[in-house]
C-alpha atoms as a PDB file:
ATOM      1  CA  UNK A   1     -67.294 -11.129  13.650  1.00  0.00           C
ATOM      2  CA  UNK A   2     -65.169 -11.005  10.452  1.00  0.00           C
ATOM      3  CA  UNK A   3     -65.292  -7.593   8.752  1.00  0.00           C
ATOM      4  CA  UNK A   4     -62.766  -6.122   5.853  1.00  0.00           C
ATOM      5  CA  UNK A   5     -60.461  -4.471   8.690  1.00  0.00           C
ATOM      6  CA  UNK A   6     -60.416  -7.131  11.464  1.00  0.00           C
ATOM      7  CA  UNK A   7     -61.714 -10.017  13.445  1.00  0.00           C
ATOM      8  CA  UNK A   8     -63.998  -8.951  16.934  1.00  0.00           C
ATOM      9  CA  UNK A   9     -65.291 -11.401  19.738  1.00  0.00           C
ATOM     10  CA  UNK A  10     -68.742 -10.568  20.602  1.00  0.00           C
ATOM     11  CA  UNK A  11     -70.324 -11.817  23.688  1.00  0.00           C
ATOM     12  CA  UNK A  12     -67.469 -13.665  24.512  1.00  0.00           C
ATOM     13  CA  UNK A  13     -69.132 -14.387  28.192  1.00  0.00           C
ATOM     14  CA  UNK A  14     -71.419 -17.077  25.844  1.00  0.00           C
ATOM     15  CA  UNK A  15     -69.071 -19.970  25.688  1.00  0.00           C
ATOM     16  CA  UNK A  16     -72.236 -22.146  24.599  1.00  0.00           C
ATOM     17  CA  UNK A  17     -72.922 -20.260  21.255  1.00  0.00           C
ATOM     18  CA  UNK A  18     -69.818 -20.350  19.157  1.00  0.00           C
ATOM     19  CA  UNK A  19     -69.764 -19.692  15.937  1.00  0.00           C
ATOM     20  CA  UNK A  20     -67.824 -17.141  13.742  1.00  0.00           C
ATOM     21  CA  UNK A  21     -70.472 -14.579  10.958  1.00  0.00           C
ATOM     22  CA  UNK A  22     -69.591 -11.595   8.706  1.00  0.00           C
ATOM     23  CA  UNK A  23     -71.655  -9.148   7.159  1.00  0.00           C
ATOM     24  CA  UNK A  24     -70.054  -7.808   4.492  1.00  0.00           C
ATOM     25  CA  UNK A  25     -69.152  -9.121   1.010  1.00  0.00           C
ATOM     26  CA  UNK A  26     -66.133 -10.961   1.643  1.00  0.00           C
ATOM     27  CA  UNK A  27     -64.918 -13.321  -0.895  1.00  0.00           C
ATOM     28  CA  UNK A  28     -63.554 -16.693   0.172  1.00  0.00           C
ATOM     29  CA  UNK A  29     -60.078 -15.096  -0.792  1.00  0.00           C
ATOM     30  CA  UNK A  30     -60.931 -12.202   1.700  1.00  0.00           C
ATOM     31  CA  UNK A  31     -62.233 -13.897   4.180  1.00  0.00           C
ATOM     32  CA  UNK A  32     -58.842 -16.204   4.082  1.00  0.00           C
ATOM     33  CA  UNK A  33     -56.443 -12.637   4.020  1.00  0.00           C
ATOM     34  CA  UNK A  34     -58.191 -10.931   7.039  1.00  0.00           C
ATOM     35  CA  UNK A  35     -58.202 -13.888   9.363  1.00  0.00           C
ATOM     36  CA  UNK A  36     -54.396 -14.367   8.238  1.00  0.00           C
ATOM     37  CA  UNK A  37     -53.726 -10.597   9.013  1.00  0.00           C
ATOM     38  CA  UNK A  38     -55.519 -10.745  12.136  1.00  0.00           C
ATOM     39  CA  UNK A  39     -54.244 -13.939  13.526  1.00  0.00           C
ATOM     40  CA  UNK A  40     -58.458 -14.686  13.478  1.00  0.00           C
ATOM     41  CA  UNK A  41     -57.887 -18.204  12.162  1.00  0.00           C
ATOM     42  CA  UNK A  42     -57.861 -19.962   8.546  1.00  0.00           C
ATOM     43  CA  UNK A  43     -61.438 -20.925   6.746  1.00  0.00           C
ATOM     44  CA  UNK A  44     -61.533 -24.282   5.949  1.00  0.00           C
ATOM     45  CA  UNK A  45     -61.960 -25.852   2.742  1.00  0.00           C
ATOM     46  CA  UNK A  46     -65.496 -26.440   3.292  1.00  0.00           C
ATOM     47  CA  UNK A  47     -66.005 -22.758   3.304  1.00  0.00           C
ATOM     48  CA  UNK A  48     -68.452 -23.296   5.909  1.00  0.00           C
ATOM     49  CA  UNK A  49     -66.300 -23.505   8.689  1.00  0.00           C
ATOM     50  CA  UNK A  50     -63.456 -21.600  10.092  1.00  0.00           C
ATOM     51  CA  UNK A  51     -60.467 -22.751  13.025  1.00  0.00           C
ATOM     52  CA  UNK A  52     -59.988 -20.028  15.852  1.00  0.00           C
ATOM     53  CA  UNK A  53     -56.749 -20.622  17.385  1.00  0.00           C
ATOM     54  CA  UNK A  54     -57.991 -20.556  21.117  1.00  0.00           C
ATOM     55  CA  UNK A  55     -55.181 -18.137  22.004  1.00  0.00           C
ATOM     56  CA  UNK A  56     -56.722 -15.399  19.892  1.00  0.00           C
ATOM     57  CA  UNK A  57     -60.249 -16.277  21.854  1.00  0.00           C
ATOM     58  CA  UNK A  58     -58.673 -15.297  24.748  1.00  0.00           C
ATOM     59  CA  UNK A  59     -57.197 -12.317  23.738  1.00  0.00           C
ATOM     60  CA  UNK A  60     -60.158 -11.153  21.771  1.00  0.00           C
ATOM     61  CA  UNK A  61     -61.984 -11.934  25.544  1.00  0.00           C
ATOM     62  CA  UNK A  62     -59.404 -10.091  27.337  1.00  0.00           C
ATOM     63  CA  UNK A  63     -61.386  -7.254  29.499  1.00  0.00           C
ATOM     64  CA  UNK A  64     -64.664  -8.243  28.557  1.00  0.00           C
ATOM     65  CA  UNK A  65     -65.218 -11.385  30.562  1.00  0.00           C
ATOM     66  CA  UNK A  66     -65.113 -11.394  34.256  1.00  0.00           C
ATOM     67  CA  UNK A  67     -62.517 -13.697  36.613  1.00  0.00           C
ATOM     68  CA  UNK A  68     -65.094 -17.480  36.170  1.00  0.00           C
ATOM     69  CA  UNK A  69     -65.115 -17.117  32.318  1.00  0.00           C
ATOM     70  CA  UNK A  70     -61.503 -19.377  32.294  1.00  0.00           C
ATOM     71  CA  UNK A  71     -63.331 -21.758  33.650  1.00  0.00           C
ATOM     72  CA  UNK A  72     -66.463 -21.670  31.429  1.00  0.00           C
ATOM     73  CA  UNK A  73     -63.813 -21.383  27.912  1.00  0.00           C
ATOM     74  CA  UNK A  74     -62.308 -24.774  28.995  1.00  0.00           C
ATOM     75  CA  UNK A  75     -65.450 -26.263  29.474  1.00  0.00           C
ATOM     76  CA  UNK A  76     -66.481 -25.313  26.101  1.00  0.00           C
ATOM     77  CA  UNK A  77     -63.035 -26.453  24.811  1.00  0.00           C
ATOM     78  CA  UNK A  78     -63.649 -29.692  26.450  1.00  0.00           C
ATOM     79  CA  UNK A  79     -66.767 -30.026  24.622  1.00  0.00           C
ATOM     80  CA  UNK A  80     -65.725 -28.899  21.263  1.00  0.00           C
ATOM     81  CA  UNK A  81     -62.981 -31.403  21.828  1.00  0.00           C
ATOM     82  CA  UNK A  82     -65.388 -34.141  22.691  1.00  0.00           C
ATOM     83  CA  UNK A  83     -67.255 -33.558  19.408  1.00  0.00           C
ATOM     84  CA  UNK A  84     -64.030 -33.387  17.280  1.00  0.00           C
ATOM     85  CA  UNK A  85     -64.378 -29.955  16.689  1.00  0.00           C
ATOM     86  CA  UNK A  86     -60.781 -28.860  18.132  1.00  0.00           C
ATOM     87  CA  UNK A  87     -57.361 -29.152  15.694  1.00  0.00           C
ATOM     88  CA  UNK A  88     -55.153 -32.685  16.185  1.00  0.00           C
ATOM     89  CA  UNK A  89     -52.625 -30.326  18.528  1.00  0.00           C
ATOM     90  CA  UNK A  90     -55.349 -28.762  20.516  1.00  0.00           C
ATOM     91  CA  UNK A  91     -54.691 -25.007  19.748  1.00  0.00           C
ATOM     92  CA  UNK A  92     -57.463 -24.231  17.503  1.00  0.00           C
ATOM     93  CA  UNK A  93     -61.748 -24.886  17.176  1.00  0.00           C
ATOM     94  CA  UNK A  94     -63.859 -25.471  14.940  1.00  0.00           C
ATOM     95  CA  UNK A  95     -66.873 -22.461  14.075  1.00  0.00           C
ATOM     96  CA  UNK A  96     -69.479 -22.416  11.878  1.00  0.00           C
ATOM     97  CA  UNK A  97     -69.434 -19.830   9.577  1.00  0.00           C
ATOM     98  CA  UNK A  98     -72.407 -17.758   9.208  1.00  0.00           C
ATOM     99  CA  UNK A  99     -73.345 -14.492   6.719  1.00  0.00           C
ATOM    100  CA  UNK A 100     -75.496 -12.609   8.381  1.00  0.00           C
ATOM    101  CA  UNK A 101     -77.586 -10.228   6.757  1.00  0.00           C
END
């Protein structure tokens, strides 16, 4: 979740529903500062997608998942990889970017 004052990971123990949603009114412009500021990822040109850099996943995850959710991220990382949905180096993935209401 994207809000004015940070980036949040919830239910990270669902590696098969990814996607990345804010409720507020961000601009495009705000949405692009607080991911900056949080290290939450850049929005893509599109505007309808965003790139997580997988090491913030995993510290947003950090003491919410138990000790089998490593294995259940790289399969999902595997997958988003297979669909081209990962960055060229490997570091970052793809979400959908949803406004929920």
């Amino acid at each position: 979740m994207i809000a004015d004052d940070g980036v949040t990971l919830h239910q990270p123990e669902r590696v098969n529903d990814f996607y990345a949603s804010y409720k507020q009114r961000l601009t495009p412009a705000r949405l692009h500062e607080v991911m900056v500021e949080h290290a939450g990822g850049e929005l893509l040109p599109d505007g309808n997608h965003v790139m997580v850099p997988v090491e913030t996943l995993r510290r947003l995850a950090a003491g919410q998942v138990d000790e089998g959710w490593d294995h259940q991220f790289a399969g999902m990382l595997d997958y988003a990889r297979d669909k081209g949905w990962m960055s060229e180096d490997g570091t970052a993935v793809r979400a959908h970017l949803e406004r929920e209401m």
